[in-house]
Protein backbone atom coordinates (compact mmCIF):
# COMPACT_ATOMS: atom_id res chain seq x y z
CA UNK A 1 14.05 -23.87 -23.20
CA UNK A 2 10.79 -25.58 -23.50
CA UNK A 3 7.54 -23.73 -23.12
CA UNK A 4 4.92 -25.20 -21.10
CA UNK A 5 1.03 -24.65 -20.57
CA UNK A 6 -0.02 -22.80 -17.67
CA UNK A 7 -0.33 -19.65 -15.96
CA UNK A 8 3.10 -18.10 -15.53
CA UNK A 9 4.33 -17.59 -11.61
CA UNK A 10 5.85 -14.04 -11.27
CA UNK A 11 9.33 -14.27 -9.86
CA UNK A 12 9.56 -13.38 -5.93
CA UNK A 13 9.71 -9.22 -5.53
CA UNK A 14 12.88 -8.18 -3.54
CA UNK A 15 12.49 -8.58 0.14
CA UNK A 16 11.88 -6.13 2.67
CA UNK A 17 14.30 -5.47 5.71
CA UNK A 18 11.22 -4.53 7.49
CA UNK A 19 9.56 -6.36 10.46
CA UNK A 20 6.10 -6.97 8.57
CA UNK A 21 4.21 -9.56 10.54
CA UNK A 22 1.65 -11.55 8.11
CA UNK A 23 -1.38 -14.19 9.29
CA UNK A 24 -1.77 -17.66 7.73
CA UNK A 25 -3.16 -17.57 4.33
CA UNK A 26 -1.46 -14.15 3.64
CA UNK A 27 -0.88 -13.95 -0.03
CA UNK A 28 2.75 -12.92 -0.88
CA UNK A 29 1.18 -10.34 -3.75
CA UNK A 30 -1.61 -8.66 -1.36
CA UNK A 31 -1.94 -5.37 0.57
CA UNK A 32 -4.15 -4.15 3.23
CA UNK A 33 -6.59 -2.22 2.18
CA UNK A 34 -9.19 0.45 5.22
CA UNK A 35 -12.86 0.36 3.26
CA UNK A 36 -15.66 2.52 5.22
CA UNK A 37 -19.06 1.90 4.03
CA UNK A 38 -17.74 -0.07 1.01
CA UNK A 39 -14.98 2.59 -0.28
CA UNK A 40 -11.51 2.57 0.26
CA UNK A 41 -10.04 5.46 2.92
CA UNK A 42 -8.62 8.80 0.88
CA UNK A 43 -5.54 10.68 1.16
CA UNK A 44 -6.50 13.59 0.17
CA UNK A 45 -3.51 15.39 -2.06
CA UNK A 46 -4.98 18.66 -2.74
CA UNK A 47 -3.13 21.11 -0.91
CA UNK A 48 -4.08 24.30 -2.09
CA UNK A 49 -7.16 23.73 -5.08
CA UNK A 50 -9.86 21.44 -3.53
CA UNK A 51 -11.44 20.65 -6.45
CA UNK A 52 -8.19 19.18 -7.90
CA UNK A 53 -7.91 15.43 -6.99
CA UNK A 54 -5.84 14.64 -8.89
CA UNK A 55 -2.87 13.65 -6.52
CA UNK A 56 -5.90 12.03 -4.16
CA UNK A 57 -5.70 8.38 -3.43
CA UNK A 58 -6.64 5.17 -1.90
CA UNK A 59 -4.51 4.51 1.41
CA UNK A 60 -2.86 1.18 1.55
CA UNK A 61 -0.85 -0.81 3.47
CA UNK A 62 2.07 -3.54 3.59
CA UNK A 63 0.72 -5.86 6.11
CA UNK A 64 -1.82 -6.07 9.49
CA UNK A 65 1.68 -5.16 11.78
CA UNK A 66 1.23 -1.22 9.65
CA UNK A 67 -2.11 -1.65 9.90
CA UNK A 68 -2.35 -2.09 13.92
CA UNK A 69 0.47 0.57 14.33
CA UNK A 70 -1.27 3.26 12.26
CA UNK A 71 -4.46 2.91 13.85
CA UNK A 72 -2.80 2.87 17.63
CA UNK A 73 -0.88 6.10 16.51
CA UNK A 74 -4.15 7.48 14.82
CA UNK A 75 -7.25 6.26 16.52
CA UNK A 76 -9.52 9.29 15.10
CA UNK A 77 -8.65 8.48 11.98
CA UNK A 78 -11.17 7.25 9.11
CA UNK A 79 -9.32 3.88 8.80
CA UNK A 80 -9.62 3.17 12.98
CA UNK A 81 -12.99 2.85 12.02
CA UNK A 82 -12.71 0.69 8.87
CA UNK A 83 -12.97 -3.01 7.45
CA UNK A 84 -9.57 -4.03 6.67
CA UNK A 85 -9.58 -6.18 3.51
CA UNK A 86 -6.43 -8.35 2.18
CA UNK A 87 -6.47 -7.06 -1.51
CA UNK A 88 -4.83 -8.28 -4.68
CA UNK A 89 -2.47 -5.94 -7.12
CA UNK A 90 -5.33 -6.79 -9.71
CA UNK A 91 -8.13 -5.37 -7.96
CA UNK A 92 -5.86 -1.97 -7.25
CA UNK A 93 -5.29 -2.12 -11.18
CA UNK A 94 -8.35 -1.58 -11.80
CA UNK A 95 -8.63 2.04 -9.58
CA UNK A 96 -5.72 3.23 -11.94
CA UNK A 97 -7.84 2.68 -14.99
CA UNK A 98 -10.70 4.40 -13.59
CA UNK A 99 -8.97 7.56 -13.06
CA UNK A 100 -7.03 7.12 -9.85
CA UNK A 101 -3.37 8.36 -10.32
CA UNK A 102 -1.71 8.13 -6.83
CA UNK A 103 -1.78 4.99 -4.07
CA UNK A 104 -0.92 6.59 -0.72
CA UNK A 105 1.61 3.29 1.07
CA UNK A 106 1.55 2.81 4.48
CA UNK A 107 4.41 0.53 5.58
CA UNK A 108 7.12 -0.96 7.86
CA UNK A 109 10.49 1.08 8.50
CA UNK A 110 12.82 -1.06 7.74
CA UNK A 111 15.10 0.45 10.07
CA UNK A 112 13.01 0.81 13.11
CA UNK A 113 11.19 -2.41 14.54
CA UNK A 114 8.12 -0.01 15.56
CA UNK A 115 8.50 2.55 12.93
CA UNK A 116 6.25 3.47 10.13
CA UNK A 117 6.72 5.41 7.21
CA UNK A 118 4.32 6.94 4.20
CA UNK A 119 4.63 7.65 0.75
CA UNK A 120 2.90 8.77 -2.48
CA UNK A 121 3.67 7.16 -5.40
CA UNK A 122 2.43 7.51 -9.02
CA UNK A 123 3.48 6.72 -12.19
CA UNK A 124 6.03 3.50 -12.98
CA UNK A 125 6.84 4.02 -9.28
CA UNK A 126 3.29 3.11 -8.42
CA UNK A 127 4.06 -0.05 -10.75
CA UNK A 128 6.44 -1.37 -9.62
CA UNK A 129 5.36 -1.40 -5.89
CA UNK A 130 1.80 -2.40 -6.21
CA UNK A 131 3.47 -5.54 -8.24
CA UNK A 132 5.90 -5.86 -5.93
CA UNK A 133 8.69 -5.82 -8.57
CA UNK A 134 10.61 -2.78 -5.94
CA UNK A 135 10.56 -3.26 -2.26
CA UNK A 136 9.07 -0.10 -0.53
CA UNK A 137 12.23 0.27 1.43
CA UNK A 138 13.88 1.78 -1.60
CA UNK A 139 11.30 4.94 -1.10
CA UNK A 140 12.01 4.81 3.14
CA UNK A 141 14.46 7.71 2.73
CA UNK A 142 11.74 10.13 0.97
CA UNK A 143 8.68 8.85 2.95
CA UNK A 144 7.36 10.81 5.78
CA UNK A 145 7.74 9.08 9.16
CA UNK A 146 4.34 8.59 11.03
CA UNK A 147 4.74 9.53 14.79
């Protein structure tokens, strides 16, 4: 095989069975991202010790159809009030080497047109989504479903 110059294209990550409904321009890579004030909306993961924050993280989500449907199901909620910003896996990398251990995914049911499902993921799980090299569906059956 002969090696060109270049920047390498990553392979295409697995589909999703999910409806997700993307505008023009959408980059294949990129999630949705709620700022407020500049700063990305918080799950907060600290169930019982609230100055552990250690399983607290930036909400995200897999396209503007999760987006709308979270903030119709939701409207009190921090990110019914925020900026929604298409954001690369690059930019997220850099929240994991300043500390943060946990990306909170909002996204598409793959099985339910309407549905929408959460999940916390850390670790080589958090990975391999953020890079798209696993499809969130193969977390639907462990993710909480949003109602």
């Amino acid at each position: 095989m002969k090696r060109r110059k270049g920047w390498a294209t990553p392979p295409p990550g697995p589909t999703s069975r999910a409806n997700h409904r993307y505008p023009p321009n959408w980059q294949r890579n990129d999630w949705l991202v709620p700022f407020v004030d500049g700063a990305a909306c918080i799950h907060h993961g600290h169930d019982t010790d609230a100055d552990d924050h250690s399983r607290c993280g930036p909400a995200i989500f897999c396209c503007p159809h999760a987006a709308i449907r979270y903030v119709t199901l939701f409207p009190d909620s921090r990110e019914a009030r925020a900026t929604w910003q298409p954001t690369n896996p690059s930019y997220l990398t850099t929240w994991l080497h300043n500390g943060v251990h946990v990306f909170y995914f909002v996204f598409c049911d793959p099985d339910h047109a309407d549905g929408l499902l959460a999940i916390g993921l850390g670790g080589s799980w958090l990975h391999d989504a953020l890079w798209h090299r696993t499809s969130l569906d193969t977390h639907a059956l462990r993710a909480d479903r949003l109602m």
